[in-house]
C-alpha atoms as a PDB file:
ATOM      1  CA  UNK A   1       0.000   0.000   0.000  1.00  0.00           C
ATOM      2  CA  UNK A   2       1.415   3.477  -0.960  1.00  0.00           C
ATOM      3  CA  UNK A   3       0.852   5.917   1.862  1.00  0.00           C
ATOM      4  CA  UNK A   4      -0.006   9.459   1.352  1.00  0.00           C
ATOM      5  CA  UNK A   5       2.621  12.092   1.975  1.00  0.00           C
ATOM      6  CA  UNK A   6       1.888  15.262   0.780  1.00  0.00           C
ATOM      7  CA  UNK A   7       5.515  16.166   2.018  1.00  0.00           C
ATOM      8  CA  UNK A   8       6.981  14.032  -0.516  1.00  0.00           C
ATOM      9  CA  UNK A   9       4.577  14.645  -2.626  1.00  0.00           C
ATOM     10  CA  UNK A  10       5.347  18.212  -2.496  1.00  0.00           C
ATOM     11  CA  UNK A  11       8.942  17.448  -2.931  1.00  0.00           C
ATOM     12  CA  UNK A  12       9.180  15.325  -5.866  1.00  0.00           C
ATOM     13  CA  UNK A  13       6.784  17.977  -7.764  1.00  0.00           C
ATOM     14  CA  UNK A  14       9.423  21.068  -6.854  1.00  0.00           C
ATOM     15  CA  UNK A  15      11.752  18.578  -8.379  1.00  0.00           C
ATOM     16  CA  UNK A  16      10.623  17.807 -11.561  1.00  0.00           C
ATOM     17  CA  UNK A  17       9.491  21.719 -11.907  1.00  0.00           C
ATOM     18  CA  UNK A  18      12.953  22.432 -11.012  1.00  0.00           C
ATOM     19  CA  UNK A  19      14.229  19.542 -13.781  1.00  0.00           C
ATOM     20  CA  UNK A  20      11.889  21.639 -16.439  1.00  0.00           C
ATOM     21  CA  UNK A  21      12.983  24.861 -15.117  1.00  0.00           C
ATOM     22  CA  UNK A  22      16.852  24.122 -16.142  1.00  0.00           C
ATOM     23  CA  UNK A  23      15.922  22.334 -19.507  1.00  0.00           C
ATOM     24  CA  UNK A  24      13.663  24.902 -20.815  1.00  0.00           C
ATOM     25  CA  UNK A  25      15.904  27.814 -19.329  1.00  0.00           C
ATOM     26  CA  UNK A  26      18.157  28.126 -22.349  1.00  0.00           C
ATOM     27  CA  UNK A  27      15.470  26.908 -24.951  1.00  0.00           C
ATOM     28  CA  UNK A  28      13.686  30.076 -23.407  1.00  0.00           C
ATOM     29  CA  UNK A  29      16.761  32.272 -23.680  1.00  0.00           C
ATOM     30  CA  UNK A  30      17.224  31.010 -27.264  1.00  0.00           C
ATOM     31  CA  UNK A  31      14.032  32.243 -28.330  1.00  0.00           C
ATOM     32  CA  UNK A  32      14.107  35.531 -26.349  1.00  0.00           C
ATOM     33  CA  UNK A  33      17.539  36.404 -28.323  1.00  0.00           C
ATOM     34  CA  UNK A  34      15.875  35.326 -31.572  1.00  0.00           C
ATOM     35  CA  UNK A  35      13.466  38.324 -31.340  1.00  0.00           C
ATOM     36  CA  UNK A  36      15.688  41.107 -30.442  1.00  0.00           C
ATOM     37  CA  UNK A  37      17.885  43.071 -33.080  1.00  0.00           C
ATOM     38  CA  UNK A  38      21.772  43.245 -33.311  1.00  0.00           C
ATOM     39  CA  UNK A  39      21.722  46.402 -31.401  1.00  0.00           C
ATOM     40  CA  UNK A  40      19.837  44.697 -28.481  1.00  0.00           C
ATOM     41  CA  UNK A  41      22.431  41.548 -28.685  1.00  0.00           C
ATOM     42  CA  UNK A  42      25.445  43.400 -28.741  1.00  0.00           C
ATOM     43  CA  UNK A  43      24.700  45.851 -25.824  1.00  0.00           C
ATOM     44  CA  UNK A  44      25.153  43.559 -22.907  1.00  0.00           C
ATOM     45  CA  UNK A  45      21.413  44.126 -21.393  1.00  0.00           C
ATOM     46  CA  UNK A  46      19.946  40.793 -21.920  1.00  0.00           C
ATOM     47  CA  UNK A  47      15.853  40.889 -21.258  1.00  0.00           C
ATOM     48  CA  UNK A  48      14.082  37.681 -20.118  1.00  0.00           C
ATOM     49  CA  UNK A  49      10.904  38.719 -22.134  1.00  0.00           C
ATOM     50  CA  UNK A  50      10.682  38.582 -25.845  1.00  0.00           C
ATOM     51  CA  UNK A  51      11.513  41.794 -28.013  1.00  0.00           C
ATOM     52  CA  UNK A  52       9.221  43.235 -31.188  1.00  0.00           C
ATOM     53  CA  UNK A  53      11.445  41.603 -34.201  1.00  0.00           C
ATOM     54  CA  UNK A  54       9.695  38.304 -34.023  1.00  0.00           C
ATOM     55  CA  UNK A  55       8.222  38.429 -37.238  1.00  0.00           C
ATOM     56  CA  UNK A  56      11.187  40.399 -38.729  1.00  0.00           C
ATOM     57  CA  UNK A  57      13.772  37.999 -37.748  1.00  0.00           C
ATOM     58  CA  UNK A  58      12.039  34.728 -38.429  1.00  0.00           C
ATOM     59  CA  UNK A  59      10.576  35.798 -41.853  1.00  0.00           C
ATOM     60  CA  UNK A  60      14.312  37.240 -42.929  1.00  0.00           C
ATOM     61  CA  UNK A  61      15.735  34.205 -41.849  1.00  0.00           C
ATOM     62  CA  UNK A  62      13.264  31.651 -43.479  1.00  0.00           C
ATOM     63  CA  UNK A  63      12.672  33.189 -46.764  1.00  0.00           C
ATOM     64  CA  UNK A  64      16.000  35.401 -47.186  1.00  0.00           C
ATOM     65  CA  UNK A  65      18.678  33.739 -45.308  1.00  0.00           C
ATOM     66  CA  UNK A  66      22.186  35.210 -44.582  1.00  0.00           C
ATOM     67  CA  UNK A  67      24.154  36.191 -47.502  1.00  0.00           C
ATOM     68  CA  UNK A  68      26.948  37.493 -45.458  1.00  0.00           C
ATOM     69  CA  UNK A  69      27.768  33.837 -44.527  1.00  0.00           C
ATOM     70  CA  UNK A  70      27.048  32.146 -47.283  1.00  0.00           C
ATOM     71  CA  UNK A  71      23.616  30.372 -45.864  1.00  0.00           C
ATOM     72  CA  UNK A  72      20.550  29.827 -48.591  1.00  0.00           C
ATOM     73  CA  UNK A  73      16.803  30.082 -46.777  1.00  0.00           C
ATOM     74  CA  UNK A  74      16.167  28.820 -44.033  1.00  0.00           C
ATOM     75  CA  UNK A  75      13.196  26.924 -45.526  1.00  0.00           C
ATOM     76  CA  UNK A  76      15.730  25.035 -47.808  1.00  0.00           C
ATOM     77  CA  UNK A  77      17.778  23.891 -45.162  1.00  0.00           C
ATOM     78  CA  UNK A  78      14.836  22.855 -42.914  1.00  0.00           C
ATOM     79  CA  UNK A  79      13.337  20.699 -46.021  1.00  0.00           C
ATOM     80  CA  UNK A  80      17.223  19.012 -47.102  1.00  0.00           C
ATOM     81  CA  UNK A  81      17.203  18.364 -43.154  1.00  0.00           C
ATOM     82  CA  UNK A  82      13.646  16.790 -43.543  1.00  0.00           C
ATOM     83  CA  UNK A  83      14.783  14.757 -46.462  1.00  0.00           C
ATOM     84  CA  UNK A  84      17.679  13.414 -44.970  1.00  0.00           C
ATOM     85  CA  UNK A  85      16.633  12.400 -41.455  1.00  0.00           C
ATOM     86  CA  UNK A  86      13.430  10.756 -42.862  1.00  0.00           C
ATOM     87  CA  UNK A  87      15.158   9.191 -45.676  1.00  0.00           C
ATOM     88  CA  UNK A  88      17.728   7.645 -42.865  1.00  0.00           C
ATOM     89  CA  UNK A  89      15.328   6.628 -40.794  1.00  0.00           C
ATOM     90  CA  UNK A  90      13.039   4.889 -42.971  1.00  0.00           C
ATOM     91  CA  UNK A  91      15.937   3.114 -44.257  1.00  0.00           C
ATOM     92  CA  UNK A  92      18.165   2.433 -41.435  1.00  0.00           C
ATOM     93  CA  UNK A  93      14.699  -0.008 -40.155  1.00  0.00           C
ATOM     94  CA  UNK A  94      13.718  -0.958 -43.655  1.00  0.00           C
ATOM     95  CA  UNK A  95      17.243  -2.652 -44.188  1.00  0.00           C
ATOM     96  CA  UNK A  96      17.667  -3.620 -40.566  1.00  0.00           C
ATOM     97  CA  UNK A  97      13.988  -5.211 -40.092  1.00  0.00           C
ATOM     98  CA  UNK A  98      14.592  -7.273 -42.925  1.00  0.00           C
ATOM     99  CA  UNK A  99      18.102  -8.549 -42.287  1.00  0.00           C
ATOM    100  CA  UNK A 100      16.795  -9.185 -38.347  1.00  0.00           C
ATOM    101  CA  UNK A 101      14.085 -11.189 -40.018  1.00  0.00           C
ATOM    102  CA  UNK A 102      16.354 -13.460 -42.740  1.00  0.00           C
ATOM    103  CA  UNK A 103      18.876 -13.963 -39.864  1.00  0.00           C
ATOM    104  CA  UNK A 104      16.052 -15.475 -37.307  1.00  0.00           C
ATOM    105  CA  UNK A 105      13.815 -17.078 -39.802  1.00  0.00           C
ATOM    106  CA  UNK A 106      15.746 -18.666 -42.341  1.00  0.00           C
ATOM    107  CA  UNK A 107      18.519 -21.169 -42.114  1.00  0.00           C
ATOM    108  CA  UNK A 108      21.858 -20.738 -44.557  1.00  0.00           C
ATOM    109  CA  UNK A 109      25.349 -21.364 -43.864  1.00  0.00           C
ATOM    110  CA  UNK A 110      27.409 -18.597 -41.559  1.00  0.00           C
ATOM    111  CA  UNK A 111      23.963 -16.840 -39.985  1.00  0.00           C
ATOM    112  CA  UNK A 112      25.223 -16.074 -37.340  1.00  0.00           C
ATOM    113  CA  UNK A 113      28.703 -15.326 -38.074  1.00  0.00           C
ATOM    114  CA  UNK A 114      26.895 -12.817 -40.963  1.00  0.00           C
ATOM    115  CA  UNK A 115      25.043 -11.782 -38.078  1.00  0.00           C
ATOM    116  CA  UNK A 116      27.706 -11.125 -35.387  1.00  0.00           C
ATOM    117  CA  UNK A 117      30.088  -9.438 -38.605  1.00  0.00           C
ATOM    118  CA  UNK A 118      26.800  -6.842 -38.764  1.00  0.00           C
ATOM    119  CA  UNK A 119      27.333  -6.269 -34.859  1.00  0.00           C
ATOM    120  CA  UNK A 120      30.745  -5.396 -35.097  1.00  0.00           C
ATOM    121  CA  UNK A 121      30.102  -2.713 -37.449  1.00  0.00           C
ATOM    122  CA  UNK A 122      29.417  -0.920 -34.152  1.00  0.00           C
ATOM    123  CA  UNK A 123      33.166  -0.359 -33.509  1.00  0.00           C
ATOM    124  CA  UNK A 124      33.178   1.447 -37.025  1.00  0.00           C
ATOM    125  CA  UNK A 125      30.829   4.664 -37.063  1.00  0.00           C
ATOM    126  CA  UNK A 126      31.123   7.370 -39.747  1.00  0.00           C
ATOM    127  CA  UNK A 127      33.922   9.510 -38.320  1.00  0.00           C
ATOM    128  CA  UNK A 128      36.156   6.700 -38.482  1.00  0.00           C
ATOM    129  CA  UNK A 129      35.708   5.264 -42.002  1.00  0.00           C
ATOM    130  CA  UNK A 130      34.636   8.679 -43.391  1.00  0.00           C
ATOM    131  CA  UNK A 131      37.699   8.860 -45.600  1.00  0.00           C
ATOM    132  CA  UNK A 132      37.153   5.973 -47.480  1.00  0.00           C
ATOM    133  CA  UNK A 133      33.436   6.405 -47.350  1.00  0.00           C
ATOM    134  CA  UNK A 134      34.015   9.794 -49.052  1.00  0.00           C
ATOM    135  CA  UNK A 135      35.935   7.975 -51.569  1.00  0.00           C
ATOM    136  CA  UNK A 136      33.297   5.969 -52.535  1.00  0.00           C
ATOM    137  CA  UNK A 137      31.045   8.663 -52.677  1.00  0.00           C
ATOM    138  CA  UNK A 138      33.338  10.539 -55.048  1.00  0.00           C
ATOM    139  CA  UNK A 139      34.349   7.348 -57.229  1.00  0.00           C
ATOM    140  CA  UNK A 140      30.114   6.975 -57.722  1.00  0.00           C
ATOM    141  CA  UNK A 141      29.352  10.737 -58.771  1.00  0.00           C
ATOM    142  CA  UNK A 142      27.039  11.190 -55.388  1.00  0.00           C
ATOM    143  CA  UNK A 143      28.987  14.131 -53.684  1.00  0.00           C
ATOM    144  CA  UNK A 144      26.892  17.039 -53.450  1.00  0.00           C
ATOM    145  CA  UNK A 145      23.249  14.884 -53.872  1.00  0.00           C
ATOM    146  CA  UNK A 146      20.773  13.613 -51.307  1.00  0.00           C
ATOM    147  CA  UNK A 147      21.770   9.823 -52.512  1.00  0.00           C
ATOM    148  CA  UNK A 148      25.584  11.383 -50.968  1.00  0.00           C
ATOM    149  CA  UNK A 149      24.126  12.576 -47.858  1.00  0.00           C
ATOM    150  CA  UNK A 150      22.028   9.286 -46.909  1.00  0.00           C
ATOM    151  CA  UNK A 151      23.114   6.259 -48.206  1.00  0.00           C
ATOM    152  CA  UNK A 152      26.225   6.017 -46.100  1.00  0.00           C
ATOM    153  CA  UNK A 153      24.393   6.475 -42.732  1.00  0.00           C
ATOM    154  CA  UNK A 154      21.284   4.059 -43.753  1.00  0.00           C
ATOM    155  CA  UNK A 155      22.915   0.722 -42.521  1.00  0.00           C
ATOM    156  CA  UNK A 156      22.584   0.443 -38.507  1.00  0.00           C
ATOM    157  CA  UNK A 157      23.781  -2.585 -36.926  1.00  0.00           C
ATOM    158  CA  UNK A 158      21.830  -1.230 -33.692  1.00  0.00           C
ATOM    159  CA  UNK A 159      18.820  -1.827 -35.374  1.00  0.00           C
ATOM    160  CA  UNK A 160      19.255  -5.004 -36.661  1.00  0.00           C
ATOM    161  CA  UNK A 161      20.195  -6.190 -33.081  1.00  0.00           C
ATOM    162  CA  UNK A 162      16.782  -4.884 -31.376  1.00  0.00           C
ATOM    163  CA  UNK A 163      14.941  -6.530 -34.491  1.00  0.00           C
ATOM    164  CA  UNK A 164      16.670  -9.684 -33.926  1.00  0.00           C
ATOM    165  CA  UNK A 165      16.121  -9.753 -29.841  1.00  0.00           C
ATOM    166  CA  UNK A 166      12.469  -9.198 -30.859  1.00  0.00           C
ATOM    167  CA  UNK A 167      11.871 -11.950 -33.731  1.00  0.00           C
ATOM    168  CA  UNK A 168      13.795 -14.093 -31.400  1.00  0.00           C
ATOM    169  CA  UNK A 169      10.934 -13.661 -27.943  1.00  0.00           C
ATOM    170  CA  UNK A 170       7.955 -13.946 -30.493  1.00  0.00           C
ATOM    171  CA  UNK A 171       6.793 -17.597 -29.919  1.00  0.00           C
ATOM    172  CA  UNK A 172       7.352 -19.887 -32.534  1.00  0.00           C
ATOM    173  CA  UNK A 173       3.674 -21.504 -32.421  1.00  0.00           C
ATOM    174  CA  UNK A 174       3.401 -18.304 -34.294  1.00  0.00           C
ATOM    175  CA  UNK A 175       5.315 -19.155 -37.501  1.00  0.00           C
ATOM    176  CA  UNK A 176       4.300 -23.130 -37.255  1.00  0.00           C
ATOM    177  CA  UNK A 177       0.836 -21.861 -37.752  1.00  0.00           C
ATOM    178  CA  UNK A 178       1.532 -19.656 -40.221  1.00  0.00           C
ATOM    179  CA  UNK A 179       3.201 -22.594 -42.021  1.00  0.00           C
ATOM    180  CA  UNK A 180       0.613 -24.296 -41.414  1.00  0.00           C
ATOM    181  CA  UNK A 181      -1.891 -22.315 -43.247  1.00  0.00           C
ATOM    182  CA  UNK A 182      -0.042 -21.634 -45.881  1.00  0.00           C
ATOM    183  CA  UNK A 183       1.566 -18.289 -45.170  1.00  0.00           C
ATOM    184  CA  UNK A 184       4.672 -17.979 -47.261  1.00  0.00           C
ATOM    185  CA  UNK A 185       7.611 -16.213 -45.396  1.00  0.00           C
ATOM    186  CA  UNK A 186       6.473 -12.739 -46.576  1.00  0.00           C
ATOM    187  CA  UNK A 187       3.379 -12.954 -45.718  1.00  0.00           C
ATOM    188  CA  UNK A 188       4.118 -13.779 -42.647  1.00  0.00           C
ATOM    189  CA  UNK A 189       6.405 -11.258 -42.131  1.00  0.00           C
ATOM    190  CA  UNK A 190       4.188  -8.653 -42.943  1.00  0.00           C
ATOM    191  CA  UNK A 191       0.391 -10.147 -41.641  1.00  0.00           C
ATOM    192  CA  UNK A 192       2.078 -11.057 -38.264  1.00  0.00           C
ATOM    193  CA  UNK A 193       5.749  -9.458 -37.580  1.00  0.00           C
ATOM    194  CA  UNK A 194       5.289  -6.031 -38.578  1.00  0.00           C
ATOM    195  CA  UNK A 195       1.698  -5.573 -36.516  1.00  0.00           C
ATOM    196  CA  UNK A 196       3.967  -7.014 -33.637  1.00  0.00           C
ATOM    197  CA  UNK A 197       6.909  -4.244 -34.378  1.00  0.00           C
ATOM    198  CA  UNK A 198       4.767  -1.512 -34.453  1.00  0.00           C
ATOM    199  CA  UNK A 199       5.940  -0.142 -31.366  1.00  0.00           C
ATOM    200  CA  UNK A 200       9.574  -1.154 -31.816  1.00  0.00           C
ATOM    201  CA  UNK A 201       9.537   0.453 -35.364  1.00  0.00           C
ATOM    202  CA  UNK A 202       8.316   3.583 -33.581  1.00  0.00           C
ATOM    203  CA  UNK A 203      10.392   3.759 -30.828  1.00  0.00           C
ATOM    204  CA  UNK A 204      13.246   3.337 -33.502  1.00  0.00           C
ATOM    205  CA  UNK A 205      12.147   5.793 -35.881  1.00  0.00           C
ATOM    206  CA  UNK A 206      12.099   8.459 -33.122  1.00  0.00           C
ATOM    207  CA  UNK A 207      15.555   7.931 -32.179  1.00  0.00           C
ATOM    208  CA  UNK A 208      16.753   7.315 -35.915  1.00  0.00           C
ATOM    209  CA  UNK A 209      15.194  10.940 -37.338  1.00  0.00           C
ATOM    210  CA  UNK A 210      17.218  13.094 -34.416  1.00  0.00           C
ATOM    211  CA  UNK A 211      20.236  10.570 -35.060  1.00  0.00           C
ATOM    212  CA  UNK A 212      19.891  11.844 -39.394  1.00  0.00           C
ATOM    213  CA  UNK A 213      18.708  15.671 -38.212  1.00  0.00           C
ATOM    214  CA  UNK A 214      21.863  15.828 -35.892  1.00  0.00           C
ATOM    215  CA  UNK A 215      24.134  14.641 -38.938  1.00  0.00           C
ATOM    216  CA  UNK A 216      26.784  17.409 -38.482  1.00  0.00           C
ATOM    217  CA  UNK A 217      30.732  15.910 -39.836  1.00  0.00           C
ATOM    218  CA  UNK A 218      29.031  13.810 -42.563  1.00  0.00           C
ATOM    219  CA  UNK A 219      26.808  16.682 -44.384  1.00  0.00           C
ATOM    220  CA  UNK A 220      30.308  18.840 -44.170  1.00  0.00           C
ATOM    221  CA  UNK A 221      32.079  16.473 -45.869  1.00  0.00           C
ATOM    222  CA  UNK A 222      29.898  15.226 -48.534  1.00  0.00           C
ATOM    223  CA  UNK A 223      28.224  18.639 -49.425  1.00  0.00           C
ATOM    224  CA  UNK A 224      29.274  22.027 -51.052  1.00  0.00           C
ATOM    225  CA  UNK A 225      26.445  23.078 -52.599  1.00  0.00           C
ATOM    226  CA  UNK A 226      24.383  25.830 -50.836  1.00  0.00           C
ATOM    227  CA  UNK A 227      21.630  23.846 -52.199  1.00  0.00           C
ATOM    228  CA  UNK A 228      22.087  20.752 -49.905  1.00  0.00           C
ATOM    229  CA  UNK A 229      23.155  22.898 -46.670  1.00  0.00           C
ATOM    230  CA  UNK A 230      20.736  21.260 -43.560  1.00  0.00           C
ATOM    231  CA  UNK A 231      20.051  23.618 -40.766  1.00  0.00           C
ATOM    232  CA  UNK A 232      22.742  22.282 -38.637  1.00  0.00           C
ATOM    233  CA  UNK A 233      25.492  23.535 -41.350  1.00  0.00           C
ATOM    234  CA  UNK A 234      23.992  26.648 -41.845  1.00  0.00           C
ATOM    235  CA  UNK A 235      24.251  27.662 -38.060  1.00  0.00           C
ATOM    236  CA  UNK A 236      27.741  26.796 -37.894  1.00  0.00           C
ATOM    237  CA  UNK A 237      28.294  28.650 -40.923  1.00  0.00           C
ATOM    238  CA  UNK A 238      26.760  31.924 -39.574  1.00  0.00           C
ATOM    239  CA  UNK A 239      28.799  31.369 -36.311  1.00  0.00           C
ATOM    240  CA  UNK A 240      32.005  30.936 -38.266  1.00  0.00           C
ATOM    241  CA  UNK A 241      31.732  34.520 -40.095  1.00  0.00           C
ATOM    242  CA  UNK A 242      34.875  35.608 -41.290  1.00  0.00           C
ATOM    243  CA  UNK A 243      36.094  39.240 -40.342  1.00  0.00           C
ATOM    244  CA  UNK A 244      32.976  39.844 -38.718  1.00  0.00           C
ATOM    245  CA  UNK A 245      30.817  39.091 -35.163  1.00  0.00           C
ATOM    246  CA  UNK A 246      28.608  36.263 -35.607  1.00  0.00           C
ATOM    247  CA  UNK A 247      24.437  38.017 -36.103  1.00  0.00           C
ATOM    248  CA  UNK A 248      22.852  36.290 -32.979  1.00  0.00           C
ATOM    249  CA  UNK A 249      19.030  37.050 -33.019  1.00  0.00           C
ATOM    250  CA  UNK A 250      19.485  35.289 -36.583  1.00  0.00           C
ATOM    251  CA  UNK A 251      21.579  32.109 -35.529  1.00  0.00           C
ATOM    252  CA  UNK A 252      19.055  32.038 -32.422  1.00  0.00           C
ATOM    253  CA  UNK A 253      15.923  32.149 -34.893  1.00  0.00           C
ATOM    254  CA  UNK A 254      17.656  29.439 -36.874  1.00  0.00           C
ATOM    255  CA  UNK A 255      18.278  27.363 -34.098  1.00  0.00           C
ATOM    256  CA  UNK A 256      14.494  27.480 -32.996  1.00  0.00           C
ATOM    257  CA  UNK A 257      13.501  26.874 -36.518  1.00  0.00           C
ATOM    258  CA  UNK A 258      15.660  23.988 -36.444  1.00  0.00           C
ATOM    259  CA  UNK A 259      14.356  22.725 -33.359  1.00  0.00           C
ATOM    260  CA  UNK A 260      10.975  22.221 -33.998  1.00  0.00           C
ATOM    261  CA  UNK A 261      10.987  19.470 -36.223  1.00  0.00           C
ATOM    262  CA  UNK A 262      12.660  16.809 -33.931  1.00  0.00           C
ATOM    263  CA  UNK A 263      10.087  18.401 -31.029  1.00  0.00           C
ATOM    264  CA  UNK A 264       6.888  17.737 -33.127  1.00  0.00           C
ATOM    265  CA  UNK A 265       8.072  14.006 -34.413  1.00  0.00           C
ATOM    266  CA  UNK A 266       8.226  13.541 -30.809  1.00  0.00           C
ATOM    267  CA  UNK A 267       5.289  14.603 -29.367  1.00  0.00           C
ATOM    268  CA  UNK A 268       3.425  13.315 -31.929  1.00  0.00           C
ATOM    269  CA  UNK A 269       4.866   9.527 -31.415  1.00  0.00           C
ATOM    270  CA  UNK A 270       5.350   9.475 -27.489  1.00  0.00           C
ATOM    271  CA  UNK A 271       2.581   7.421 -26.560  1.00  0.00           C
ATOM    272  CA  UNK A 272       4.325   4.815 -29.315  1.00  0.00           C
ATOM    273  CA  UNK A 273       8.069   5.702 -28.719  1.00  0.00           C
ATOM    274  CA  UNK A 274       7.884   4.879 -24.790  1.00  0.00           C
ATOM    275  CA  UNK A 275       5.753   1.969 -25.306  1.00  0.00           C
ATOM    276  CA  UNK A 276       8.116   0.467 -27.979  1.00  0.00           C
ATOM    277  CA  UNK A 277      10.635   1.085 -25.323  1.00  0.00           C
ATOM    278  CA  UNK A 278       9.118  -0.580 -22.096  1.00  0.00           C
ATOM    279  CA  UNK A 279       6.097  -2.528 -23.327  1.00  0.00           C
ATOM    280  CA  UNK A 280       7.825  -6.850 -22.662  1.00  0.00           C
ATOM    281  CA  UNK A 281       4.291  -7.780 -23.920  1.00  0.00           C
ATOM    282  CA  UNK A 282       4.357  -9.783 -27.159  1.00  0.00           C
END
């Protein structure tokens, strides 16, 4: 039985308001800068409440950008950004899902040697085979394309693991009777596994779009066109201004721009991202 405290109870809500206080403290600060103008920024007297260049700022910096530095629209960025963290995701569990699914359900020489060479890929992440990734990419024409920004991030080992680990606690009565009624292997792969990986896929796809939004050495490397810039080159690039101070309400306006995607593709999947993370029931 749980007694009733109201002293703790008390407690552990100043606590988590505290917790919210100090995450949303700079998120707050962010957006505060974002609507003042470079006089404002540059003259040391910082306001907590929110200037009148809102709509200034945020329409300059989604429709004009920041010649200055080099950075196209804001809207460009945000949609290459888009492009790249869906197209990851969406790959990253297409391939993995599949491979999880060949390696449990089907029987050919070396599984799980294939399976445990997949695992070790771990030990190999971008930054330390991105030269000769980036030679591939040149050597196939795909530098400065959205086929160069994805398709050397869309294999995840990760993945494939959690797949696996699932496939392997659904009970085999399950296939038999598929079998047993005729279901071919795709078919049962896509009337019964993928209903039963709903959650998983979810949970993955949440984590997987932040992982491609992030993307912040690759995109450097395998882009020059202003074209292709995602949001998270274009604020470094009007950081890094040469001969000049960085414009702050502008990088703060992109930075909240930028922000909002992730938030949204979160909110709108929680209920299915923390299931697919805690829910044991098959």
């Amino acid at each position: 039985m749980v007694e009733n405290r109201p002293f703790l109870a008390l407690l552990r809500h100043l606590v988590l308001i505290l917790g919210v206080a100090l995450l949303a403290l700079p998120v707050w600060l962010a957006f505060v800068a974002s609507t003042q103008d470079g006089g404002e920024m540059l003259s040391g007297q910082f306001s907590l409440l929110p200037s009148g260049h809102l709509i200034e700022n945020y329409t300059a910096v989604l429709f004009q950008g920041l010649a200055s530095a080099g950075v196209p629209p804001v809207e460009r960025m945000i949609f290459n950004s888009l492009t790249m963290a869906l197209a990851i995701s969406v790959g990253k569990i297409a391939i993995s899902i599949l491979s999880a699914f060949a390696i449990v359900y089907f029987r050919f020489p070396l599984r799980k040697t294939i399976f445990w060479m997949i695992f070790l890929t771990l030990m190999l992440p971008v930054e330390v085979r991105i030269v000769p990734t980036f030679q591939v990419v040149s050597d196939l024409g795909l530098l400065n394309s959205t086929a160069g920004l994805t398709l050397p991030l869309i294999a995840s080992a990760t993945a494939t693991f959690l797949f696996r680990q699932f496939f392997l606690s659904v009970p085999p009565e399950l296939a038999e009777a598929a079998r047993m009624d005729g279901a071919g292997p795709m078919r049962f792969f896509t009337d019964i596994l993928l209903p039963l990986s709903r959650t998983n896929i979810a949970a993955l796809f949440v984590i997987l779009f932040i992982y491609g939004w992030n993307q912040y050495i690759w995109p450097f490397v395998a882009t020059t066109d202003e074209s292709h810039y995602t949001v998270v080159m274009g604020i470094q690039r009007m950081v890094a201004v040469p001969d000049s101070e960085p414009i702050w309400n502008v990088v703060m306006a992109t930075a909240i721009l930028g922000m909002l995607p992730p938030v949204l593709v979160v909110l709108a999947m929680q209920r299915l991202f923390v299931k697919g993370l805690v829910d044991s029931e098959k």
